[in-house]
PDB file of N, CA and C in Angstrom:
ATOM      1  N   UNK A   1      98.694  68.184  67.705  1.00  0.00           N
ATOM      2  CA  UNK A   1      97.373  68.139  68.314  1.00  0.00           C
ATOM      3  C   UNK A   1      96.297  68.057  67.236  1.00  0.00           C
ATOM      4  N   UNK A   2      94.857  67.366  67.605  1.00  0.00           N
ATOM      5  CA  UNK A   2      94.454  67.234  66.846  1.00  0.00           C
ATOM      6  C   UNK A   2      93.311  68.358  66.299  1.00  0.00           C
ATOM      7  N   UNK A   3      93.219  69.057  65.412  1.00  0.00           N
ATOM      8  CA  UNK A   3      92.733  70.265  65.206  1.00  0.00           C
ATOM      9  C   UNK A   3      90.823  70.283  65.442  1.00  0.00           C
ATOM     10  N   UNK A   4      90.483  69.231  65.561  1.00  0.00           N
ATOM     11  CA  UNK A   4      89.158  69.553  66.739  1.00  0.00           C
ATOM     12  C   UNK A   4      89.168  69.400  68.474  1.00  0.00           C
ATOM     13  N   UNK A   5      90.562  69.077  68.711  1.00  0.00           N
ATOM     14  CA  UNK A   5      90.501  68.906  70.052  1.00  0.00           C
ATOM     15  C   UNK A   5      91.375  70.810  70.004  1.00  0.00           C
ATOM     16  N   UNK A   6      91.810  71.340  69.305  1.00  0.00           N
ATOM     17  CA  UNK A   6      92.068  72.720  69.591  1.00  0.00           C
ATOM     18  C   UNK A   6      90.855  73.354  69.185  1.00  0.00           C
ATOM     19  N   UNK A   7      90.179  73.404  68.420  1.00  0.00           N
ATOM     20  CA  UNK A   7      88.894  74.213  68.323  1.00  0.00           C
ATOM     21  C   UNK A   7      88.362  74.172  69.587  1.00  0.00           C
ATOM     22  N   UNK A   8      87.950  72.994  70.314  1.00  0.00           N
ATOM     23  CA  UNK A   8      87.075  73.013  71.592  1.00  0.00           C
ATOM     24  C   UNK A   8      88.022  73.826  72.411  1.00  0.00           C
ATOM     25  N   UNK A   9      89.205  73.779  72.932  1.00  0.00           N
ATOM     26  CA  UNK A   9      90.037  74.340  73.780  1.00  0.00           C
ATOM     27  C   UNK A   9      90.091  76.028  73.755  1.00  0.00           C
ATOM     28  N   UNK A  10      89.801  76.361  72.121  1.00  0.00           N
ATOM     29  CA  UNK A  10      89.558  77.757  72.035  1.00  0.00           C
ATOM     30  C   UNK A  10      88.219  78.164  72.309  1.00  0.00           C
ATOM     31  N   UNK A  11      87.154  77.392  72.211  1.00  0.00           N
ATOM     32  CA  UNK A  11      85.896  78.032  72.729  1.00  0.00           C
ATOM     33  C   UNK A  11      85.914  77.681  74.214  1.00  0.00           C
ATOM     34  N   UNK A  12      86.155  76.750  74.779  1.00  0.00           N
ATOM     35  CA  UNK A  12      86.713  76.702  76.308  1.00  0.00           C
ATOM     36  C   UNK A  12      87.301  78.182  76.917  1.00  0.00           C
ATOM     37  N   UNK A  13      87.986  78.343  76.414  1.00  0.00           N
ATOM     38  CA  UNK A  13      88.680  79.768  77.210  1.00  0.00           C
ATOM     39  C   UNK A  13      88.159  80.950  76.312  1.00  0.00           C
ATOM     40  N   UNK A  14      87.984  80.725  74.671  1.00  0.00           N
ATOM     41  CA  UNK A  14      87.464  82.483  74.339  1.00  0.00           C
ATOM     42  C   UNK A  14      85.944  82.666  75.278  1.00  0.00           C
ATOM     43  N   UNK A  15      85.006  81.058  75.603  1.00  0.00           N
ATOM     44  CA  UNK A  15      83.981  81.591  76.029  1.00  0.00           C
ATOM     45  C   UNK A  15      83.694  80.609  76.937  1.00  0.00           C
ATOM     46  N   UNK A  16      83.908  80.672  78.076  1.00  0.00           N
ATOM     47  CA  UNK A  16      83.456  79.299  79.057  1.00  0.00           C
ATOM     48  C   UNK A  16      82.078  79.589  79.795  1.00  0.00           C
ATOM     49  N   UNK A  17      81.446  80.458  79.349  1.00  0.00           N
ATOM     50  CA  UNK A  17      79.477  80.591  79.849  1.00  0.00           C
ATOM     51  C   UNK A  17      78.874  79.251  79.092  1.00  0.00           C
ATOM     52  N   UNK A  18      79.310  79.613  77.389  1.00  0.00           N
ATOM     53  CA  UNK A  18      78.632  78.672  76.692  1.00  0.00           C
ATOM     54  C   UNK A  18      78.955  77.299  77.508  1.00  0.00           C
ATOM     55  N   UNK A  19      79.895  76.885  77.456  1.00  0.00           N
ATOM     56  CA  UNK A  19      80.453  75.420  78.164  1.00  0.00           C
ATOM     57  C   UNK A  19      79.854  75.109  79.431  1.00  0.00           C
ATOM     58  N   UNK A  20      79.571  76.031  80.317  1.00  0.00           N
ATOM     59  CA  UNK A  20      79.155  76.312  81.315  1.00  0.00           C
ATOM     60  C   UNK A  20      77.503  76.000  81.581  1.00  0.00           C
ATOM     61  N   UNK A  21      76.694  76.973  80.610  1.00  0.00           N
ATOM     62  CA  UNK A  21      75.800  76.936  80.277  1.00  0.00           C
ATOM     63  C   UNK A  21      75.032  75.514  79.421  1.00  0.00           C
ATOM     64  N   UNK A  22      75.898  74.640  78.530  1.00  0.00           N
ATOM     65  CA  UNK A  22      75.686  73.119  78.365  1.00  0.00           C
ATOM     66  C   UNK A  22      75.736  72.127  79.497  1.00  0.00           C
ATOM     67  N   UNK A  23      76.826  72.410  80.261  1.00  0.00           N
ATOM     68  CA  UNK A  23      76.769  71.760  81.439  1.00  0.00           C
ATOM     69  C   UNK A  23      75.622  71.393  82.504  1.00  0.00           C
ATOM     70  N   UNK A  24      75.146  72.790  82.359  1.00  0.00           N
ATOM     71  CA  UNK A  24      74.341  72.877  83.645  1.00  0.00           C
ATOM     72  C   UNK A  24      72.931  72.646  82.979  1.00  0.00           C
ATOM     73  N   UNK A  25      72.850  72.503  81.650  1.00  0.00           N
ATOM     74  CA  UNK A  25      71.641  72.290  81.289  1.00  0.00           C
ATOM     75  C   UNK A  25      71.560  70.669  80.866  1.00  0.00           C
ATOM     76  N   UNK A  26      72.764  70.365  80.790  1.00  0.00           N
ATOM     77  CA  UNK A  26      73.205  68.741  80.883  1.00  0.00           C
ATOM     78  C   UNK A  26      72.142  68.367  82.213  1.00  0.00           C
ATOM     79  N   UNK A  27      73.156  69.014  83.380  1.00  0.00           N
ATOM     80  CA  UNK A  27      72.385  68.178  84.811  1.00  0.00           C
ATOM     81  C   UNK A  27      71.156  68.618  84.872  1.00  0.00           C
ATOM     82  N   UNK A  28      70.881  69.424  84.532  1.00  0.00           N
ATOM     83  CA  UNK A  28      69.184  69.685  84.766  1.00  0.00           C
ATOM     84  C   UNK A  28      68.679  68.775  83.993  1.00  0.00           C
ATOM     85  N   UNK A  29      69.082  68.068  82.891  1.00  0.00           N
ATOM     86  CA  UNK A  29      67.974  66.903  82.296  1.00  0.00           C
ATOM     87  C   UNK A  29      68.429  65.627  83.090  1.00  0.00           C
ATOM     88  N   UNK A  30      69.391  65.242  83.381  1.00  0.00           N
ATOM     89  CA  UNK A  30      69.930  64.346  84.521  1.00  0.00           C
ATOM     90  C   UNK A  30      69.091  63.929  85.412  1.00  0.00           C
ATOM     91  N   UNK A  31      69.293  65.396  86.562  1.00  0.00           N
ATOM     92  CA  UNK A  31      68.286  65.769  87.360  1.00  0.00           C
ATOM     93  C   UNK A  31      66.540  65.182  86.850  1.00  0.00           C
ATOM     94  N   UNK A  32      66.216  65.538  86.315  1.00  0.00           N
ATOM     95  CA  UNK A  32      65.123  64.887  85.549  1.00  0.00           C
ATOM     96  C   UNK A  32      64.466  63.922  85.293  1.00  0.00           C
ATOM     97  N   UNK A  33      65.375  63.146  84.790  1.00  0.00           N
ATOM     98  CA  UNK A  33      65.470  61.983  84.466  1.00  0.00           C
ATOM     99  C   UNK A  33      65.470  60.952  85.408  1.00  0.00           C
ATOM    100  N   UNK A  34      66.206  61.372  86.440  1.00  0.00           N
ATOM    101  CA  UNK A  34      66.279  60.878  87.670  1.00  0.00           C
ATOM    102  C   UNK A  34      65.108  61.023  88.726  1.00  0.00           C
ATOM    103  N   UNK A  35      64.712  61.899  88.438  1.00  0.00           N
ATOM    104  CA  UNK A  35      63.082  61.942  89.258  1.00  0.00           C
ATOM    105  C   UNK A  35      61.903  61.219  88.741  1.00  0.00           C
ATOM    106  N   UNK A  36      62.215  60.922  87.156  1.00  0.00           N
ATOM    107  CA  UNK A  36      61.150  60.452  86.141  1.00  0.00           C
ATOM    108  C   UNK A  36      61.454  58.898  86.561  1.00  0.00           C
ATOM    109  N   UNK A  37      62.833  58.191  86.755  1.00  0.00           N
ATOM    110  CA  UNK A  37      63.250  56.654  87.261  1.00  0.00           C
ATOM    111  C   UNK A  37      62.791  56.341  88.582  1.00  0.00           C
ATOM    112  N   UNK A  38      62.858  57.243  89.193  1.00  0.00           N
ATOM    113  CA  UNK A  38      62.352  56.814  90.520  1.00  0.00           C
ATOM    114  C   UNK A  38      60.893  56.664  90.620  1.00  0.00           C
ATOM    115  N   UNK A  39      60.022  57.896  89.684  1.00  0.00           N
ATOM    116  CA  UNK A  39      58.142  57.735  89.853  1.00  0.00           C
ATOM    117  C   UNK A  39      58.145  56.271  89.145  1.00  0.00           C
ATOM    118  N   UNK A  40      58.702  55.728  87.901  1.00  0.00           N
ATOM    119  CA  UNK A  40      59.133  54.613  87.230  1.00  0.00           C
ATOM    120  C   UNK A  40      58.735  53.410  88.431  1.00  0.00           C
ATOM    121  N   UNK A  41      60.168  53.320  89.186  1.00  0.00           N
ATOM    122  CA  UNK A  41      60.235  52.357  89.876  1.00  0.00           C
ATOM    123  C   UNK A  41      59.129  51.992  90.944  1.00  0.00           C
ATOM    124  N   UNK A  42      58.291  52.635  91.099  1.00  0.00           N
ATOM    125  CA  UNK A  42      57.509  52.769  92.367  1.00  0.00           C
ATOM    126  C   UNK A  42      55.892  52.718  91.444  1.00  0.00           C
ATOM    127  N   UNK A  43      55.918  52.587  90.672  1.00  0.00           N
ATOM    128  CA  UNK A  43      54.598  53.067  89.715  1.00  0.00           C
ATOM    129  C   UNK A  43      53.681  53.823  89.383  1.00  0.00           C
ATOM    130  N   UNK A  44      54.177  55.092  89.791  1.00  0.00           N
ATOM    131  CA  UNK A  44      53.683  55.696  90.003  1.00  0.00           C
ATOM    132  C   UNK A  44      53.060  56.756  88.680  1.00  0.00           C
ATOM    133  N   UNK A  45      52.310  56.098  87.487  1.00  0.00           N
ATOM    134  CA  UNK A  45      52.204  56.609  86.333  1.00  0.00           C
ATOM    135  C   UNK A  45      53.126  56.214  85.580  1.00  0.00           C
ATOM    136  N   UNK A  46      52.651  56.051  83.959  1.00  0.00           N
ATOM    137  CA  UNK A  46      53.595  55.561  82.986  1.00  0.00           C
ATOM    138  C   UNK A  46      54.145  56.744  82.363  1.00  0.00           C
ATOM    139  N   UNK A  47      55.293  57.893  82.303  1.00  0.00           N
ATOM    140  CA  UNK A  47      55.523  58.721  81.766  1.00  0.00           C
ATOM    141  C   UNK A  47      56.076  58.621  80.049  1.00  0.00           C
ATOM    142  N   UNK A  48      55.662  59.003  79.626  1.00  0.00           N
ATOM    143  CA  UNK A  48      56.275  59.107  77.834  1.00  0.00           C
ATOM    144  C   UNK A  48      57.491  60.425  78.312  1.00  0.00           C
ATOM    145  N   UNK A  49      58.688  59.409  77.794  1.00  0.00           N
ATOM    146  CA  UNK A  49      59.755  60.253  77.764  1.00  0.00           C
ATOM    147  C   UNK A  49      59.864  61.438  76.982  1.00  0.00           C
ATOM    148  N   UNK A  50      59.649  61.024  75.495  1.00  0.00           N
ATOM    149  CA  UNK A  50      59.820  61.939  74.800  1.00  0.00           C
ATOM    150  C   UNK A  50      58.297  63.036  74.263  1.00  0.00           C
ATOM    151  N   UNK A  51      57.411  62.578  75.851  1.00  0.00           N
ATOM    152  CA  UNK A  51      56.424  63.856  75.629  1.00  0.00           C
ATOM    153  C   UNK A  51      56.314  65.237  75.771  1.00  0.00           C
ATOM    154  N   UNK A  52      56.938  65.716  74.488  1.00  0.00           N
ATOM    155  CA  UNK A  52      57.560  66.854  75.054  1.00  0.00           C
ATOM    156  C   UNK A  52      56.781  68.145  76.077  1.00  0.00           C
ATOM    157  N   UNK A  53      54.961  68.244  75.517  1.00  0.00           N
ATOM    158  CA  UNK A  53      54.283  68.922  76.458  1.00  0.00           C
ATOM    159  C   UNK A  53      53.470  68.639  77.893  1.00  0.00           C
ATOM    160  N   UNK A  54      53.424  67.461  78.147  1.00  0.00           N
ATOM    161  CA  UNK A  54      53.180  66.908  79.235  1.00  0.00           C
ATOM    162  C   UNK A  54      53.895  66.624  80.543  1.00  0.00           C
ATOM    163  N   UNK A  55      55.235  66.740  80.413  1.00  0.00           N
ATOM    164  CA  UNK A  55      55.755  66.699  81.572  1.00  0.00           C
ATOM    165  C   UNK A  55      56.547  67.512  82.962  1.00  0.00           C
ATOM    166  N   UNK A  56      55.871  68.317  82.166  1.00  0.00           N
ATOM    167  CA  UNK A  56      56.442  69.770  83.512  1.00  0.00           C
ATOM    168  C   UNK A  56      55.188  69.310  84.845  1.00  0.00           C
ATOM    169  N   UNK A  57      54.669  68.323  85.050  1.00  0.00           N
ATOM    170  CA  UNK A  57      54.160  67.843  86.243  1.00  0.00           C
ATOM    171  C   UNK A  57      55.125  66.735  87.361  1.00  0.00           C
ATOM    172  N   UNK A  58      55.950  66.303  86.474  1.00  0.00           N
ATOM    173  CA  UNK A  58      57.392  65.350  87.327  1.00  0.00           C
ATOM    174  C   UNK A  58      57.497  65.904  88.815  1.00  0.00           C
ATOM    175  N   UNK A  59      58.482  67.145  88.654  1.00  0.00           N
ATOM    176  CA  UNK A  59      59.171  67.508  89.647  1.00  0.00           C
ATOM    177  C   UNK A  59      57.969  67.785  90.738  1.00  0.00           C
ATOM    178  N   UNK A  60      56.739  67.819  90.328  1.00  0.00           N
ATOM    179  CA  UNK A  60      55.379  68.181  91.129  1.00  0.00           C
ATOM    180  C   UNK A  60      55.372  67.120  91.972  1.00  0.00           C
ATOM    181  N   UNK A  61      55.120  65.881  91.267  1.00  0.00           N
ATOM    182  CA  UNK A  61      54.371  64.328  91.329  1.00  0.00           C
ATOM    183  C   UNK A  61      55.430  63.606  92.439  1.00  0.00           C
ATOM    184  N   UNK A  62      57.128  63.943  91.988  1.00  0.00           N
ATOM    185  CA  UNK A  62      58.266  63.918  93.348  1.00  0.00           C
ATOM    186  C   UNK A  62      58.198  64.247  94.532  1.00  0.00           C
ATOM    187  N   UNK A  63      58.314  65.830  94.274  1.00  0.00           N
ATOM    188  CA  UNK A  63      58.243  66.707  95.361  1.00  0.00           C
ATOM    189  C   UNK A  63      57.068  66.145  96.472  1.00  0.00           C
ATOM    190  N   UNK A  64      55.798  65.582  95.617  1.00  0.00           N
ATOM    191  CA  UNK A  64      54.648  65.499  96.317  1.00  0.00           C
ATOM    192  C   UNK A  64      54.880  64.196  97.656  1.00  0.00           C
ATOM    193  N   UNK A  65      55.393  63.220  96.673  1.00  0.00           N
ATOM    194  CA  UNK A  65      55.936  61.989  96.758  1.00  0.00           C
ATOM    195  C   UNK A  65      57.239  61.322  98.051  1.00  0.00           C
ATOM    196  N   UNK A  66      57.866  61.911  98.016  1.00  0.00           N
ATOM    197  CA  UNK A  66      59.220  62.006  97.644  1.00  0.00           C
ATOM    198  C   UNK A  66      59.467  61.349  99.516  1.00  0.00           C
ATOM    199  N   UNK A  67      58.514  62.076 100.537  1.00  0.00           N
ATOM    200  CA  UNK A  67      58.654  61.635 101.743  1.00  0.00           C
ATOM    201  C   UNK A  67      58.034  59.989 102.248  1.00  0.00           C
ATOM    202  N   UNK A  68      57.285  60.263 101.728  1.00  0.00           N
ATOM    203  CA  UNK A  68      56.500  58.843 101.680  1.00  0.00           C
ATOM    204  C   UNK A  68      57.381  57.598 101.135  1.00  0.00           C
ATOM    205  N   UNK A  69      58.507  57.739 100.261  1.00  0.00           N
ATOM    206  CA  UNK A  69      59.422  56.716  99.785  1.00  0.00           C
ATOM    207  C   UNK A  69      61.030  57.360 100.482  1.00  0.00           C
ATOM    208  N   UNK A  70      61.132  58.139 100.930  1.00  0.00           N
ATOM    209  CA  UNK A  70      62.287  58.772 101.620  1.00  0.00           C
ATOM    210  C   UNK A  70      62.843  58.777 100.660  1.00  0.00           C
ATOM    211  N   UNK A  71      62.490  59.376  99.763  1.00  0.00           N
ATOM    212  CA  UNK A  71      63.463  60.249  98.389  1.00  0.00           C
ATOM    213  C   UNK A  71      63.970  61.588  98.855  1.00  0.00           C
ATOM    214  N   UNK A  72      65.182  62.024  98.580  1.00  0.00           N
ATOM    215  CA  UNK A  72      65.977  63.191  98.722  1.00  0.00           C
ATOM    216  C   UNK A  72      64.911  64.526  98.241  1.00  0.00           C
ATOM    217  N   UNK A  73      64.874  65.747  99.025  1.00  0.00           N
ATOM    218  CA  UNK A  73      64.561  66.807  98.079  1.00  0.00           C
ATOM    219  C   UNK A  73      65.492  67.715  97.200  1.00  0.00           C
ATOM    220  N   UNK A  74      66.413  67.226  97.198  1.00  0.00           N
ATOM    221  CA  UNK A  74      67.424  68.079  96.320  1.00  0.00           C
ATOM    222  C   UNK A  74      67.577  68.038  94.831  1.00  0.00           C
ATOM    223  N   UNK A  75      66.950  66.834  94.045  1.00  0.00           N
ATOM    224  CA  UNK A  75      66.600  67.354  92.866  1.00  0.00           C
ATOM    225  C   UNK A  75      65.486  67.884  92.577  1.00  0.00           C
ATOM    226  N   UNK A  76      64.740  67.979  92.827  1.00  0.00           N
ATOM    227  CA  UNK A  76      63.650  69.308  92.667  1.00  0.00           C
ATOM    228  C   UNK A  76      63.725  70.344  92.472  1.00  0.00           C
ATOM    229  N   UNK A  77      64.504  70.799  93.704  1.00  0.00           N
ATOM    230  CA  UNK A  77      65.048  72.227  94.201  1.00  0.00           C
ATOM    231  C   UNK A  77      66.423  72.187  93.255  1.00  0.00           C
ATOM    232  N   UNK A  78      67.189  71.477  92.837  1.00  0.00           N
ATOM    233  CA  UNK A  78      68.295  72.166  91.959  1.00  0.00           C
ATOM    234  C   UNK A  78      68.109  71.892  90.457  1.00  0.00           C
ATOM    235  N   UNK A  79      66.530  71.438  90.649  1.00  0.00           N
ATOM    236  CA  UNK A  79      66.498  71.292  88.998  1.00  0.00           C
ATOM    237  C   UNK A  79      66.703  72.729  87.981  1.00  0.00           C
ATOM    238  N   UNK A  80      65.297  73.663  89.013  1.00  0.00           N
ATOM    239  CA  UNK A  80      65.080  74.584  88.277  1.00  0.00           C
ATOM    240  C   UNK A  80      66.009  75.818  88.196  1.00  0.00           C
ATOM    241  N   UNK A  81      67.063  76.068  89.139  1.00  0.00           N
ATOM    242  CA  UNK A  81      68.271  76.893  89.210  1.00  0.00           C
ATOM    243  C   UNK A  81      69.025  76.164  88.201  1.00  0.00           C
ATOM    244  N   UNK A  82      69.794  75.202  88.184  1.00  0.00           N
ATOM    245  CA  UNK A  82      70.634  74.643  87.309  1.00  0.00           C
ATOM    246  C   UNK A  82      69.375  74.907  85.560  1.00  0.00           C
ATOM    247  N   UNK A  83      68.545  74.900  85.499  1.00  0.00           N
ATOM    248  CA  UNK A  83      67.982  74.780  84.187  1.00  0.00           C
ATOM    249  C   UNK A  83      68.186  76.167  83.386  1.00  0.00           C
ATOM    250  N   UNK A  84      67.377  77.408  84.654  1.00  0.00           N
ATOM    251  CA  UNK A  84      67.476  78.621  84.201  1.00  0.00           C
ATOM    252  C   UNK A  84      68.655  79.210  84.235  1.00  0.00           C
ATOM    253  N   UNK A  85      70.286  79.003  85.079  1.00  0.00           N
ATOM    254  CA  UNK A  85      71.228  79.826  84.793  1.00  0.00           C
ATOM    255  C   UNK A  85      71.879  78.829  83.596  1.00  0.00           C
ATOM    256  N   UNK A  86      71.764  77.363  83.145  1.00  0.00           N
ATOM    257  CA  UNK A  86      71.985  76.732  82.515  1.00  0.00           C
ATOM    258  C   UNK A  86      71.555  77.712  80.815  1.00  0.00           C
ATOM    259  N   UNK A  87      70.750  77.758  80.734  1.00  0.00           N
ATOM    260  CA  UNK A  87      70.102  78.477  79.670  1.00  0.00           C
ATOM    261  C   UNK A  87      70.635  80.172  79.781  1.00  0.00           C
ATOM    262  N   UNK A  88      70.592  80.632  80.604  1.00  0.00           N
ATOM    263  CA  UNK A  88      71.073  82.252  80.520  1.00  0.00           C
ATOM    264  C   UNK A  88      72.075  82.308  80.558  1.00  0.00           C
ATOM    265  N   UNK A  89      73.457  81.240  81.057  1.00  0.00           N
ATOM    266  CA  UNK A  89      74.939  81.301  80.552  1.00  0.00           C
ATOM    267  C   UNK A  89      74.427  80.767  78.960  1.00  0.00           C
ATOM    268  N   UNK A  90      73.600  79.627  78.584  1.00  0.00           N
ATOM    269  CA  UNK A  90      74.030  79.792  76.915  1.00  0.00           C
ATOM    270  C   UNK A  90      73.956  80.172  75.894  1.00  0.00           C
ATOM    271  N   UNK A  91      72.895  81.278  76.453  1.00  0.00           N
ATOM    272  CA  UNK A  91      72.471  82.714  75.303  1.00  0.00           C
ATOM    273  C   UNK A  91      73.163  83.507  75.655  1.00  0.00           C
ATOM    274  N   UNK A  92      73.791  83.456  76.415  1.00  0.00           N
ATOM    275  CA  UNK A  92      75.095  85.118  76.376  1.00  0.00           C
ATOM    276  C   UNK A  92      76.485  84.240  75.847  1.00  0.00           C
ATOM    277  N   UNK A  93      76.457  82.845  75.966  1.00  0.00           N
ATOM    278  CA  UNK A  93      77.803  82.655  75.656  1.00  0.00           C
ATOM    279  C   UNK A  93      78.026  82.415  74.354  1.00  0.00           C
ATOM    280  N   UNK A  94      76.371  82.117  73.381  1.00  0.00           N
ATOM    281  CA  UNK A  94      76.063  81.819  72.275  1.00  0.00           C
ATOM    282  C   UNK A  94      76.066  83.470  71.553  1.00  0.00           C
ATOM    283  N   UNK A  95      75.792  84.137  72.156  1.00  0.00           N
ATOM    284  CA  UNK A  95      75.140  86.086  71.440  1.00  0.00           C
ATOM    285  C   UNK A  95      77.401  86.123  71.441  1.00  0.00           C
ATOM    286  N   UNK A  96      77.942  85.875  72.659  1.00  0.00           N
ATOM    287  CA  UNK A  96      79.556  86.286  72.399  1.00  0.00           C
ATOM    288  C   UNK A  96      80.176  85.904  71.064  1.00  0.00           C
ATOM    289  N   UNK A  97      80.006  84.300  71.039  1.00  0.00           N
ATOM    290  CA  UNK A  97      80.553  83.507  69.695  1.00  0.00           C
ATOM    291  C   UNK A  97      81.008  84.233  68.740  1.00  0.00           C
TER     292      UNK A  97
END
């Protein structure tokens, strides 16, 4: 086996929050991203991706949005659960390490 595919396998099982905790902070930018393509497609404002202090108004500008184009409400609502247990599995799984 190849000895970085066993390193991952041991932090997999000594600590699966951390793994856990990347995951879910994976889909929360997903999630995101996906709300930012859709205001995109519809024109609704030109967003700078990589602005990092300007865009905690998205999930607002969706949410606001979202009936008027019959967009789903479910990334909105699972952004911010998936973000915050995303982050609090990866400081306890990061403090275990």
């Amino acid at each position: 086996m190849n000895d970085s595919f066993k390193m991952l396998v041991y932090v997999v099982r000594h600590d699966p929050a951390l793994v856990i905790g990347l995951g879910l902070i994976g889909v929360a930018g997903a999630l995101w991203f996906q709300m930012l393509l859709e205001l995109e497609r519809v024109g609704l404002g030109s967003y700078a991706v990589w602005n990092f202090g300007g865009n905690w108004g998205i999930p607002v500008v969706y949410f606001n949005v979202r009936k008027k184009y019959g967009w789903p409400g479910w990334p909105v609502y699972s952004l911010w659960p998936c973000l915050v247990v995303g982050v609090v599995c990866f400081v306890v799984g990061a403090f275990r390490l």
